[in-house]
C-alpha atoms as a PDB file:
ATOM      1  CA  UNK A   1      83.581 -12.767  58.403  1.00  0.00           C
ATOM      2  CA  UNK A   2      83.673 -16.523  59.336  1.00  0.00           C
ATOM      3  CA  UNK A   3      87.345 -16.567  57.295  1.00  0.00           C
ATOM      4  CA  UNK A   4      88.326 -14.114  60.657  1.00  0.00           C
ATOM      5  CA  UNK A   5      90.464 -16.074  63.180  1.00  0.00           C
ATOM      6  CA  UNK A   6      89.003 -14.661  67.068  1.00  0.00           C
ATOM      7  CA  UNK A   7      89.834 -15.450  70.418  1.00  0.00           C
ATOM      8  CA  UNK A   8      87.255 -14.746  73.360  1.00  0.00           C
ATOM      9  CA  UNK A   9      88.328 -13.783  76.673  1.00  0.00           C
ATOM     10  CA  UNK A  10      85.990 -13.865  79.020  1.00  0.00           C
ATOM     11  CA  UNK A  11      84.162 -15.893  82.200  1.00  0.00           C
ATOM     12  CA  UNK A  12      80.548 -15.585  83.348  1.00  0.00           C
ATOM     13  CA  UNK A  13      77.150 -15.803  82.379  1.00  0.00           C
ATOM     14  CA  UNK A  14      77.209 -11.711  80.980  1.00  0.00           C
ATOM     15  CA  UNK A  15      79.683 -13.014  78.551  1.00  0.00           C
ATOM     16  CA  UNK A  16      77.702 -15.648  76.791  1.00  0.00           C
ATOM     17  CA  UNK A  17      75.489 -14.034  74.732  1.00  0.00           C
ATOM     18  CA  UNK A  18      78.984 -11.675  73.279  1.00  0.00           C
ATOM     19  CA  UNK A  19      80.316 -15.350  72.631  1.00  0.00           C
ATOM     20  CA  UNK A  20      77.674 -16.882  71.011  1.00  0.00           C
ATOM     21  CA  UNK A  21      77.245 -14.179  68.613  1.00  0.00           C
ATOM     22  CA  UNK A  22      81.000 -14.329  67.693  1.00  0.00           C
ATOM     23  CA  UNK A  23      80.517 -18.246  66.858  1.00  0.00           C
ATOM     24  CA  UNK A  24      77.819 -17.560  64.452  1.00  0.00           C
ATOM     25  CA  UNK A  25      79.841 -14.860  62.860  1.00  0.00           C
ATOM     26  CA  UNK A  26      83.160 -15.398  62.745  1.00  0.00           C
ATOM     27  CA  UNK A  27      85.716 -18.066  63.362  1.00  0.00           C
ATOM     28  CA  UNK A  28      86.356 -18.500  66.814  1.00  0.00           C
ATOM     29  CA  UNK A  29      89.823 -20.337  67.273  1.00  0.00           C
ATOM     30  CA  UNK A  30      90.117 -20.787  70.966  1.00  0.00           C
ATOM     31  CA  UNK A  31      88.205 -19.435  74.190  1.00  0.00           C
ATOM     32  CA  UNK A  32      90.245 -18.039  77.110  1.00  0.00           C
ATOM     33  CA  UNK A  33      88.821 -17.933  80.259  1.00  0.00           C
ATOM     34  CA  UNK A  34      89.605 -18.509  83.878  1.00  0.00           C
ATOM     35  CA  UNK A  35      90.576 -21.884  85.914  1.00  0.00           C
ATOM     36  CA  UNK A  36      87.593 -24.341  87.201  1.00  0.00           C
ATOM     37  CA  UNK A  37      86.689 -23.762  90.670  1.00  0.00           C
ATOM     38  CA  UNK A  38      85.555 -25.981  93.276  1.00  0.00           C
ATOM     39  CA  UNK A  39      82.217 -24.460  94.180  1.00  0.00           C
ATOM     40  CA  UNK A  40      79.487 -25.996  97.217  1.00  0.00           C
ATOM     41  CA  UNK A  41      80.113 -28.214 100.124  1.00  0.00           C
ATOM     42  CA  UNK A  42      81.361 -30.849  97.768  1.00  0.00           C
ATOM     43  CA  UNK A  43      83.581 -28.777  95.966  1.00  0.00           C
ATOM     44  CA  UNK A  44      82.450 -29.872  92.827  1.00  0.00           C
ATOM     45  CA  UNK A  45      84.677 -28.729  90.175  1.00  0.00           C
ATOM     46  CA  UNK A  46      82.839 -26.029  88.115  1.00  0.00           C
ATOM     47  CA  UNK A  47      83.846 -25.052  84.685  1.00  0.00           C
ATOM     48  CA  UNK A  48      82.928 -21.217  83.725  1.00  0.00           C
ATOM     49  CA  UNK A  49      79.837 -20.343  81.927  1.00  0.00           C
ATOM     50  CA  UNK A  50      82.367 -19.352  79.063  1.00  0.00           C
ATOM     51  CA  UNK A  51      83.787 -22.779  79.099  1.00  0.00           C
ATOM     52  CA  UNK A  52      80.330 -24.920  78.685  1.00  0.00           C
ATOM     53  CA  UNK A  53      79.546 -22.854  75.839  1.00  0.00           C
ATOM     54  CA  UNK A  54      83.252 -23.257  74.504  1.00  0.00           C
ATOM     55  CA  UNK A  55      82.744 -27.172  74.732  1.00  0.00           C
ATOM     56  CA  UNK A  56      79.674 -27.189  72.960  1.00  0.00           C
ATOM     57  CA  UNK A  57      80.910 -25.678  70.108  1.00  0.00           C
ATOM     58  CA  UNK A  58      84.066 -27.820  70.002  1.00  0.00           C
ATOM     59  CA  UNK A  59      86.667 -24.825  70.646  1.00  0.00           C
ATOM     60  CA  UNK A  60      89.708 -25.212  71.973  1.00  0.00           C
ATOM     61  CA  UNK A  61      89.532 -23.824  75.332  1.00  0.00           C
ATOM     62  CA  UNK A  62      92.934 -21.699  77.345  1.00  0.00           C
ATOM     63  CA  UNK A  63      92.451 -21.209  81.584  1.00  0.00           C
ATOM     64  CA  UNK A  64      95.658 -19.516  82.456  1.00  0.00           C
ATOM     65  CA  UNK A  65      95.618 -18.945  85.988  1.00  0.00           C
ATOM     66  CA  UNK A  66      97.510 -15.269  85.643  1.00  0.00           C
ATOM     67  CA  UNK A  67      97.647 -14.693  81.397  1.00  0.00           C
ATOM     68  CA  UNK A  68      99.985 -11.860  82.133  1.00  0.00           C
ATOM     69  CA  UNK A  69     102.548 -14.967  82.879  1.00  0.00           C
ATOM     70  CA  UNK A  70     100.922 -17.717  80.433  1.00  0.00           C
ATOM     71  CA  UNK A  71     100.208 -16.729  77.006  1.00  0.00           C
ATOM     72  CA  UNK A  72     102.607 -18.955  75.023  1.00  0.00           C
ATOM     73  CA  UNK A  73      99.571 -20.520  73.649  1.00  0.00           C
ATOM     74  CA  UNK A  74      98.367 -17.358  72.140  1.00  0.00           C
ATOM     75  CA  UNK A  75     101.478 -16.390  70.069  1.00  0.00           C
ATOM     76  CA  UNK A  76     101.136 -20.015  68.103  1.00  0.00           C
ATOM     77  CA  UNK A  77      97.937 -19.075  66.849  1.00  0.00           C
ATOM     78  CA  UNK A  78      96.956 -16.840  63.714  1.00  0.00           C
ATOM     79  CA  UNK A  79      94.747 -14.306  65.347  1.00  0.00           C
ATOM     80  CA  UNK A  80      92.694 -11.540  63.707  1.00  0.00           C
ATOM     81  CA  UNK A  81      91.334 -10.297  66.559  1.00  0.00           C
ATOM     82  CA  UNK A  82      90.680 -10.655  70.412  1.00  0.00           C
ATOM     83  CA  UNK A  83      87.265  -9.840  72.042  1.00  0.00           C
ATOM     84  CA  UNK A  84      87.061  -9.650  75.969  1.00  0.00           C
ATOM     85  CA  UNK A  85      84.359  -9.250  77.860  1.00  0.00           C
ATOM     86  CA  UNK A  86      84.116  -9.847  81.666  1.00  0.00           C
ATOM     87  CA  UNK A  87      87.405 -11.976  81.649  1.00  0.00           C
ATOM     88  CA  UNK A  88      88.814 -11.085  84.828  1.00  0.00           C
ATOM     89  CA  UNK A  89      92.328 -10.017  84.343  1.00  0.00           C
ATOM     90  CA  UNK A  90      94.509  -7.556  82.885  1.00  0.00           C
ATOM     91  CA  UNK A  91      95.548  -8.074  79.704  1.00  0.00           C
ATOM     92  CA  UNK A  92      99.319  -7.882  79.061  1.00  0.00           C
ATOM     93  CA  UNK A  93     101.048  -5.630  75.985  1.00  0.00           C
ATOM     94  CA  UNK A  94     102.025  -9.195  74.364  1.00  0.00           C
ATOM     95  CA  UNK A  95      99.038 -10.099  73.826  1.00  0.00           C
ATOM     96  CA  UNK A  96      97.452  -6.882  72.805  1.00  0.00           C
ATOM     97  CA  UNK A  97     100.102  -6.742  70.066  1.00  0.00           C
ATOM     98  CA  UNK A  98      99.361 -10.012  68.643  1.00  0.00           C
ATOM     99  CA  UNK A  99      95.690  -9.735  66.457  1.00  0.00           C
ATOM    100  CA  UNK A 100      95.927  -7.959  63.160  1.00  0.00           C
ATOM    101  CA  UNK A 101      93.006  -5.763  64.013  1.00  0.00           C
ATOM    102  CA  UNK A 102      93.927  -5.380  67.664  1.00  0.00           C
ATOM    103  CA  UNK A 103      91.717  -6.430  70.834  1.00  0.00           C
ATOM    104  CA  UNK A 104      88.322  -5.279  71.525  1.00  0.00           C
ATOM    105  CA  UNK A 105      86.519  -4.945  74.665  1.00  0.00           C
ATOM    106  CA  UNK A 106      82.705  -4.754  75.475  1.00  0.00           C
ATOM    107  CA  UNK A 107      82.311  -2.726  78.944  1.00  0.00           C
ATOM    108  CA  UNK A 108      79.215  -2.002  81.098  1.00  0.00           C
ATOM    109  CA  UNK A 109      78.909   1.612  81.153  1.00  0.00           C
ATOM    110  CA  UNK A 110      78.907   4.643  79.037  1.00  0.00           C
ATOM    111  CA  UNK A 111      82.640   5.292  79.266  1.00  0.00           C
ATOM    112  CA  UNK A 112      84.652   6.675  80.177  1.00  0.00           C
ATOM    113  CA  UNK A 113      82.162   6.616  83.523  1.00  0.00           C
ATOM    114  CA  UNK A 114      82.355   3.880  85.757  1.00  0.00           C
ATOM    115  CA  UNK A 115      85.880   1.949  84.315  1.00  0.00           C
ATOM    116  CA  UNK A 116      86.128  -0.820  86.332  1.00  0.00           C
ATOM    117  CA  UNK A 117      84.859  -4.092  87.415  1.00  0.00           C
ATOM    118  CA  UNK A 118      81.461  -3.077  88.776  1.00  0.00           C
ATOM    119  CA  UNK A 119      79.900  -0.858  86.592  1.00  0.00           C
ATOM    120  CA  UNK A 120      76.961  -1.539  86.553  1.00  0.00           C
ATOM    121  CA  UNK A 121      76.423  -1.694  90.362  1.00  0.00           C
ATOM    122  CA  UNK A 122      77.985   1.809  90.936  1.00  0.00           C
ATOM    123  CA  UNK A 123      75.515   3.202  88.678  1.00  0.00           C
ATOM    124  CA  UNK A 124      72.670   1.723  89.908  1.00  0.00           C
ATOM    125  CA  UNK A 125      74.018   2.880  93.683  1.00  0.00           C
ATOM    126  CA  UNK A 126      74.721   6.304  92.218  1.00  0.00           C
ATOM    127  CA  UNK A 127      71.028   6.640  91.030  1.00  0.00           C
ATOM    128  CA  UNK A 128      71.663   7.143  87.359  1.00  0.00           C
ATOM    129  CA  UNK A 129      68.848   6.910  85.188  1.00  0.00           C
ATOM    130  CA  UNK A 130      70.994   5.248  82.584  1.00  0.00           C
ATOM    131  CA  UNK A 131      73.605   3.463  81.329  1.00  0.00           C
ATOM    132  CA  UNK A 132      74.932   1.392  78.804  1.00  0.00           C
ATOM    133  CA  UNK A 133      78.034  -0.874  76.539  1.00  0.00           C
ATOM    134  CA  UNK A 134      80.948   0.777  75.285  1.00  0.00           C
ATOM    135  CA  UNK A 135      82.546  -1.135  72.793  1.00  0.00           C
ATOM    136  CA  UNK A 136      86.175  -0.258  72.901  1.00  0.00           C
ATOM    137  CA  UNK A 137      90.108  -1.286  71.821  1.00  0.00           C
ATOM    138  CA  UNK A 138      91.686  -2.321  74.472  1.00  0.00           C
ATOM    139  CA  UNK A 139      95.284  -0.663  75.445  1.00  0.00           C
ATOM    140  CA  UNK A 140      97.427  -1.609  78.672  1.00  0.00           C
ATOM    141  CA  UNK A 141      95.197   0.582  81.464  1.00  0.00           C
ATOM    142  CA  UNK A 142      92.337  -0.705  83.067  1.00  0.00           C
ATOM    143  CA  UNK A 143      88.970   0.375  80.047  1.00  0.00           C
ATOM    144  CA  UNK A 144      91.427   3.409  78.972  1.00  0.00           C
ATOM    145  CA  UNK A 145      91.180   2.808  74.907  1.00  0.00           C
ATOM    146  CA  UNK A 146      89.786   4.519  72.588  1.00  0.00           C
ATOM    147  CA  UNK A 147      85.906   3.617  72.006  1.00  0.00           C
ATOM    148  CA  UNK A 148      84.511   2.619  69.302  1.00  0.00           C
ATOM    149  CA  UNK A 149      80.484   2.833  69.588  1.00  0.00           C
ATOM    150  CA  UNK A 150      78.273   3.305  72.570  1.00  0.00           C
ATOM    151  CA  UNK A 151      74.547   1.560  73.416  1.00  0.00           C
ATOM    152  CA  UNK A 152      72.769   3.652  76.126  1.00  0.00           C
ATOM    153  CA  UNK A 153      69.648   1.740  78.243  1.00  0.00           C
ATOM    154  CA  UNK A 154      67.621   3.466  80.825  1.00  0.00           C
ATOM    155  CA  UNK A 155      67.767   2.162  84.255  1.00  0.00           C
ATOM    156  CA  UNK A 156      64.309   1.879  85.734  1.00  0.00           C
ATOM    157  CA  UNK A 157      63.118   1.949  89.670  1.00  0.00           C
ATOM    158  CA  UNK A 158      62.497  -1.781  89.085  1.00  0.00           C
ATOM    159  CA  UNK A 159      65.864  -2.656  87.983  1.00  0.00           C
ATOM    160  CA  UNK A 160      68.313  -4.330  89.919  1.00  0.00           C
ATOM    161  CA  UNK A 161      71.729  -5.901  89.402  1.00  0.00           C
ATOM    162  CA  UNK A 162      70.318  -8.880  87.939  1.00  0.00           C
ATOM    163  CA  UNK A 163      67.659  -7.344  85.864  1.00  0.00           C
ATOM    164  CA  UNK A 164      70.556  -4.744  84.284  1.00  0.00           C
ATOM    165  CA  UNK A 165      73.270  -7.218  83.555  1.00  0.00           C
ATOM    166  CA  UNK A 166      70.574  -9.721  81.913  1.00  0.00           C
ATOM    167  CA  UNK A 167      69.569  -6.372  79.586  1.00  0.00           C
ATOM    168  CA  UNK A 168      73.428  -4.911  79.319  1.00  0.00           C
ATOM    169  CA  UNK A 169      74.604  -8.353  78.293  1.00  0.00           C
ATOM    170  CA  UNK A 170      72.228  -8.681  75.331  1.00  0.00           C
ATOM    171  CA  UNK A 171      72.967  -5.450  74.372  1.00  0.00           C
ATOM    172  CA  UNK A 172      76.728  -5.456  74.451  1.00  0.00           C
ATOM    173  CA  UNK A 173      76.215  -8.485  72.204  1.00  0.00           C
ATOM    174  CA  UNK A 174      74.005  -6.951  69.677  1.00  0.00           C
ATOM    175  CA  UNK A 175      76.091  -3.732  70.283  1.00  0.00           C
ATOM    176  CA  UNK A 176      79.479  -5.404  69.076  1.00  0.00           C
ATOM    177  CA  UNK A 177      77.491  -7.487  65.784  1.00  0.00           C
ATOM    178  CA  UNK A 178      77.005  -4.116  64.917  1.00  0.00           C
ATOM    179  CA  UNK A 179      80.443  -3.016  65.252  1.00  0.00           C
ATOM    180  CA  UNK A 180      82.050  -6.183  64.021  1.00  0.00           C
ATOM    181  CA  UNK A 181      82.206  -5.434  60.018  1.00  0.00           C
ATOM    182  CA  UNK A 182      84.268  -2.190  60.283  1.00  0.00           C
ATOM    183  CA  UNK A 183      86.460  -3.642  62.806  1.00  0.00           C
ATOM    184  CA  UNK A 184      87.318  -6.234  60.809  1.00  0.00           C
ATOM    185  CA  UNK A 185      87.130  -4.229  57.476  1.00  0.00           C
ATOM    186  CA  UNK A 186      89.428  -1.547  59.116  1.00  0.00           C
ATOM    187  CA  UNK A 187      86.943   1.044  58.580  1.00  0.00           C
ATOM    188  CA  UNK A 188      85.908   1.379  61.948  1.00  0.00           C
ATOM    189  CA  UNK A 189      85.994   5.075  63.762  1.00  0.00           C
ATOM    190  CA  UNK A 190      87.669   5.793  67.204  1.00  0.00           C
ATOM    191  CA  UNK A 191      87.114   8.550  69.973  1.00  0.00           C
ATOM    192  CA  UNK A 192      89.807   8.983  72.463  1.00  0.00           C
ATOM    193  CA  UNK A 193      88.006   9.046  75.710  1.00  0.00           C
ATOM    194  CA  UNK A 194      89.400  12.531  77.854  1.00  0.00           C
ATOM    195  CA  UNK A 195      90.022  12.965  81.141  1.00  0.00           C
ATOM    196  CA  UNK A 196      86.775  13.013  82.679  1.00  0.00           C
ATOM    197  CA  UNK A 197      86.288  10.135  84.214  1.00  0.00           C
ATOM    198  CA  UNK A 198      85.346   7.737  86.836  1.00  0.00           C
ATOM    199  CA  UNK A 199      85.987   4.369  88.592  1.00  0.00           C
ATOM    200  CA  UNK A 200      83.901   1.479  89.683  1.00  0.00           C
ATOM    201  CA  UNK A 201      85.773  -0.529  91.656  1.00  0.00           C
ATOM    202  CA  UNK A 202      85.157  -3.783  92.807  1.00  0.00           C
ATOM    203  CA  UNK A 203      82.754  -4.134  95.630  1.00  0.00           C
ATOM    204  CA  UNK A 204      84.621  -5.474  99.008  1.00  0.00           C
ATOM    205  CA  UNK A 205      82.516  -6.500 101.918  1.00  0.00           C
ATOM    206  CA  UNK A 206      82.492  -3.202 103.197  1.00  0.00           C
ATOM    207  CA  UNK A 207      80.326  -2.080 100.629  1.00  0.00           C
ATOM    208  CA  UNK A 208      77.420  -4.334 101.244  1.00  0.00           C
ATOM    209  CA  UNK A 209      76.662  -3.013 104.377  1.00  0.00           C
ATOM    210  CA  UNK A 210      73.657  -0.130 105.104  1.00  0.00           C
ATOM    211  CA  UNK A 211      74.144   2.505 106.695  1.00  0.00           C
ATOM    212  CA  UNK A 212      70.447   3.897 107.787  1.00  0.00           C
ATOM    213  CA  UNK A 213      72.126   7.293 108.926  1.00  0.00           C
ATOM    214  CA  UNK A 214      71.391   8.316 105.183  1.00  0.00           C
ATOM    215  CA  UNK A 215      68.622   9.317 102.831  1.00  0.00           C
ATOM    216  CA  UNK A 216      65.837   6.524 101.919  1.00  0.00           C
ATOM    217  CA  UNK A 217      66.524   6.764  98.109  1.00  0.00           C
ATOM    218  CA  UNK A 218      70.195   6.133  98.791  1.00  0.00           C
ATOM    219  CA  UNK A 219      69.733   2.847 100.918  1.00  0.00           C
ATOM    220  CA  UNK A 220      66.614   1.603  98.316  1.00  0.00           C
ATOM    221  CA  UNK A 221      69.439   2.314  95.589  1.00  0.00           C
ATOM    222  CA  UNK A 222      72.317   0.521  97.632  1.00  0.00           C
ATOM    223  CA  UNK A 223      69.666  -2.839  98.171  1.00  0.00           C
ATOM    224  CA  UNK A 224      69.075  -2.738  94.305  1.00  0.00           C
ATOM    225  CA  UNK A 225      72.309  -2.552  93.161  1.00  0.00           C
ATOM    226  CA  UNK A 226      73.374  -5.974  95.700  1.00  0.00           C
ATOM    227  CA  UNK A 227      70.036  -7.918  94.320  1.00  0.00           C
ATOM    228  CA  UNK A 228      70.466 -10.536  93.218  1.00  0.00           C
ATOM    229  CA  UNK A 229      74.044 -11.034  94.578  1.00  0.00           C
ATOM    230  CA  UNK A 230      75.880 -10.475  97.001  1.00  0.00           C
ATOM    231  CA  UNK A 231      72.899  -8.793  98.550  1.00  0.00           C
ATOM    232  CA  UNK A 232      72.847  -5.980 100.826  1.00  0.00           C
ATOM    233  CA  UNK A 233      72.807  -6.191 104.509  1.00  0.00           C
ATOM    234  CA  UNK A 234      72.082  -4.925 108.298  1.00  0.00           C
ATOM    235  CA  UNK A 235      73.001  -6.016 111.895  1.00  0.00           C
ATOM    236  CA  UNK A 236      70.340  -6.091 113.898  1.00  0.00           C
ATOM    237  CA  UNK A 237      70.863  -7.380 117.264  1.00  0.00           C
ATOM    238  CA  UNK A 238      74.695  -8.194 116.549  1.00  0.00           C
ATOM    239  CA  UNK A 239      73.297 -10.943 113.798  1.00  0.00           C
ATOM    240  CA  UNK A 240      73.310 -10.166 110.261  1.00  0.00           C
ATOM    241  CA  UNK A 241      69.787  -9.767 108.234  1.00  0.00           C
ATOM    242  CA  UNK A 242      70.409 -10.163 104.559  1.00  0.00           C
ATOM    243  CA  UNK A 243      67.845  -7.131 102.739  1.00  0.00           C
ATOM    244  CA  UNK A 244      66.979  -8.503  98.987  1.00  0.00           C
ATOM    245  CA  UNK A 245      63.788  -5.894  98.157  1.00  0.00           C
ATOM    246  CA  UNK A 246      62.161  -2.775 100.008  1.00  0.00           C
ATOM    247  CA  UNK A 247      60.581   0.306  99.545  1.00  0.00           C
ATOM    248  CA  UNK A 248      60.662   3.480 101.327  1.00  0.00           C
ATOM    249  CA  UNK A 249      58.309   6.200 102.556  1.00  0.00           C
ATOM    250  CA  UNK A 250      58.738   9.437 103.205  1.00  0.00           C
ATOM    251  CA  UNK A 251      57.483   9.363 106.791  1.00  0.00           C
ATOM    252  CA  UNK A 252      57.788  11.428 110.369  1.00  0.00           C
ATOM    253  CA  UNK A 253      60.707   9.923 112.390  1.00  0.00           C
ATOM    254  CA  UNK A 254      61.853  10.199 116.004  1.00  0.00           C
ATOM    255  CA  UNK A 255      65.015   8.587 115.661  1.00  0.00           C
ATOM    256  CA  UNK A 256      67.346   6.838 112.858  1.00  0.00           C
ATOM    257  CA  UNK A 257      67.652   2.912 113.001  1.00  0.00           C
ATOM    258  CA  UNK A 258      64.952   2.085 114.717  1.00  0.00           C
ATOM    259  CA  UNK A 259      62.550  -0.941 113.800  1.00  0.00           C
ATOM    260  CA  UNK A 260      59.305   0.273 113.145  1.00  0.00           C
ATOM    261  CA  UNK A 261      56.444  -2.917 113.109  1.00  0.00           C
ATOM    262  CA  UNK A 262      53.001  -2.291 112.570  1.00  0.00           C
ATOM    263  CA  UNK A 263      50.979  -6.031 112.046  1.00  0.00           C
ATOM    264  CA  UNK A 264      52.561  -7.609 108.738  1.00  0.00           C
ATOM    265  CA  UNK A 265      55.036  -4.440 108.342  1.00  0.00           C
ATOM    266  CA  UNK A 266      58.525  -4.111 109.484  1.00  0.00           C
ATOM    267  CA  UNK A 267      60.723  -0.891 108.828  1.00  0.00           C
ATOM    268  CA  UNK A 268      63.732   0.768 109.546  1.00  0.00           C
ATOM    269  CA  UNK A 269      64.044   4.782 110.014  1.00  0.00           C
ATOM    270  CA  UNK A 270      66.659   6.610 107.883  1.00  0.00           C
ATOM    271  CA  UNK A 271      67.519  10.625 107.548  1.00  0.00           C
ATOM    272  CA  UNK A 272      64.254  11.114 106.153  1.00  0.00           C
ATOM    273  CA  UNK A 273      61.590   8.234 106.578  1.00  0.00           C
ATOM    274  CA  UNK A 274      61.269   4.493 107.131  1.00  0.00           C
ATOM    275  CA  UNK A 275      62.253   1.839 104.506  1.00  0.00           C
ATOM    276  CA  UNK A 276      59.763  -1.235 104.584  1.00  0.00           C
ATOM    277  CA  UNK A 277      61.576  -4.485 104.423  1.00  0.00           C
ATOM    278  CA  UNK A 278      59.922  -6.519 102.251  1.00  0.00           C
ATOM    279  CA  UNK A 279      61.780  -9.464 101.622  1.00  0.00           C
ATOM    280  CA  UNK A 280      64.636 -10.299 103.766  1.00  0.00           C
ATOM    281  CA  UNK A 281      67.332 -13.522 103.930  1.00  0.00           C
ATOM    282  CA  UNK A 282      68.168 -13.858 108.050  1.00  0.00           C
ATOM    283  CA  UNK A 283      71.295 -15.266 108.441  1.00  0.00           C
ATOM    284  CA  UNK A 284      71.270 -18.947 108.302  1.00  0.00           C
ATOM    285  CA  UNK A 285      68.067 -18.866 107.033  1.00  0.00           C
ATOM    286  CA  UNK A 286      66.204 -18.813 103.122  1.00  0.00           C
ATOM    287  CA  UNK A 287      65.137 -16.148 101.872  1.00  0.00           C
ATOM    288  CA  UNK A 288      61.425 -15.159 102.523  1.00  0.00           C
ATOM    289  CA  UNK A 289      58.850 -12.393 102.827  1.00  0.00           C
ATOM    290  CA  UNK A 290      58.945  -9.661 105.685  1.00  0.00           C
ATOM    291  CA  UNK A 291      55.059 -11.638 106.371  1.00  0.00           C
ATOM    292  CA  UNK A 292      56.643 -14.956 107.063  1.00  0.00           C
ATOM    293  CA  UNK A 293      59.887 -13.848 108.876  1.00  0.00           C
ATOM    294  CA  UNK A 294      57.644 -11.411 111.382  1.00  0.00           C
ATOM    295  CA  UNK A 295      55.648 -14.747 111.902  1.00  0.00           C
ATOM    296  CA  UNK A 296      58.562 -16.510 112.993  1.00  0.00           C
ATOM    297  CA  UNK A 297      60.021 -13.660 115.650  1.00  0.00           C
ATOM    298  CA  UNK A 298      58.465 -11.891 119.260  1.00  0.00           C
ATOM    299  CA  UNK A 299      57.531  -8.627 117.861  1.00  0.00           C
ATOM    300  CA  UNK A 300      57.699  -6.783 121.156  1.00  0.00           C
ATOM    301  CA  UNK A 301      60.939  -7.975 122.160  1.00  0.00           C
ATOM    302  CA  UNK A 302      62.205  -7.284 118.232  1.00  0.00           C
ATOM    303  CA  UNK A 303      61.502  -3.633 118.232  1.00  0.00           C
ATOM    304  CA  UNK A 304      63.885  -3.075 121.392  1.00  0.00           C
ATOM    305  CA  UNK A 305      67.014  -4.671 119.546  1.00  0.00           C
ATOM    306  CA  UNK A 306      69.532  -1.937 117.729  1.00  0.00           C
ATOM    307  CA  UNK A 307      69.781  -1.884 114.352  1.00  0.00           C
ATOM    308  CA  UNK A 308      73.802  -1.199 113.010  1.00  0.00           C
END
């Protein structure tokens, strides 16, 4: 397969282990991926975790701000076949046309559930036990082509954001080696996905927010699926508490949102018990353990504020 010309699409970290993969194996051309950012009080100029790898390995390296408007580049190239994963923007009909064996994507979920950009956070919100990669051709709707192969993982009560897009990206790359020969042999099968599906759309601000006026599981599952990043949070007092990890117990309440703290213990009460903070970020402040941040607070006066 290294006599295959590829391009790679793609931008973050989840997309590395896809790109490496393709180096070893094939004959990657060129790696598309989005504009350097300025990133930190200095605004350092940041190149994508694509990009570094891309360097390395002495590709040639595209960052189109919109690729639906600048893919000239593209059409000079003999390409045998695209692979995106996480890029970041819609792909135009141009460019799908151009690779002799079409484009492939590698998605985060068992489609066609959860097409999208934050698959795997919906499912972890959702409570699923599982999910997985779908490796799939790539048409002009947003993960609507047919699929070619899917790699189911379970989702644990450990797992979080971070701990299921570490797993999903190794998978999706080990997921596509498998896939690669057919593609590129023309063998490969496809399955036309149906009707039945559903969206995970990007999550706004909105969405970070608890809401205790609903059941424990559903606020343990909401704090799991925003660890590591952005991270779920409360208002308590009118000043925002950032909630990495907690645990809830299915306890007798008097009344939701209150702060429940009992000597190195701090809770909130939902529907149907109390979640137990258990490591929090307050604003403006690291992140630390419930222990330290109750040491640093009047627990009398605390209880009395209003949790929103």
């Amino acid at each position: 397969m290294k006599n295959k010309n590829v391009v790679f699409m793609g931008t973050p970290d989840f997309a590395v282990p896809v790109l490496k993969m393709l180096i070893e194996k094939t004959n990657v051309i060129m790696v598309v991926t989005k504009p350097d950012k300025r990133v930190g009080r200095n605004k350092e100029l940041t190149f994508s975790p694509v990009k570094r790898v891309a360097l390395e390995n002495n590709i040639a390296v595209f960052q189109p701000i919109k690729i639906r408007n600048d893919y000239k580049k593209l059409t000079k190239e003999k390409i045998d076949l695209i692979v995106t994963c996480a890029y970041g923007q819609i792909i135009p009909k141009e460019v799908l046309d151009l690779p002799k064996y079409g484009c492939i994507n590698v998605h985060a979920s068992i489609l066609p559930k959860y097409r999208g950009a934050a698959p795997i956070q919906w499912a972890i919100i959702n409570g699923d036990k599982e999910t997985g990669v779908t490796i799939m051709y790539m048409d002009e709707g947003m993960d609507t082509g047919d699929i070619i192969s899917i790699s189911k993982i379970a989702i644990s009560s450990e797992d979080n954001v971070g701990t299921m897009h570490d797993k999903l990206s190794i998978l999706g790359a080990k997921a596509l080696e498998k896939d690669l020969k057919s593609i590129l042999d023309g063998s490969v099968m496809r399955t036309k996905q149906g009707e039945n599906w559903t969206l995970a759309p990007m999550i706004k601000r909105e969405d970070e927010h608890l809401d205790f006026n609903d059941y424990g599981k559903n606020i343990i599952n909401k704090i799991r699926a925003f660890n590591p990043w952005p991270l779920a949070n409360t208002l308590i007092d009118n000043k925002e508490i950032k909630i990495i990890e907690a645990e809830f117990k299915n306890e007798k309440i008097d009344k939701v949102g209150s702060i429940i703290i009992d000597k190195e213990k701090m809770g909130i009460s939902c529907l149907d018990g109390i979640v137990y903070l258990k490591k929090v970020k307050p604003f403006g402040k690291k992140e630390m353990s419930i222990e330290s941040f109750l040491n640093g607070i009047n627990k009398k006066e605390y209880i009395k504020k209003v949790v929103s």
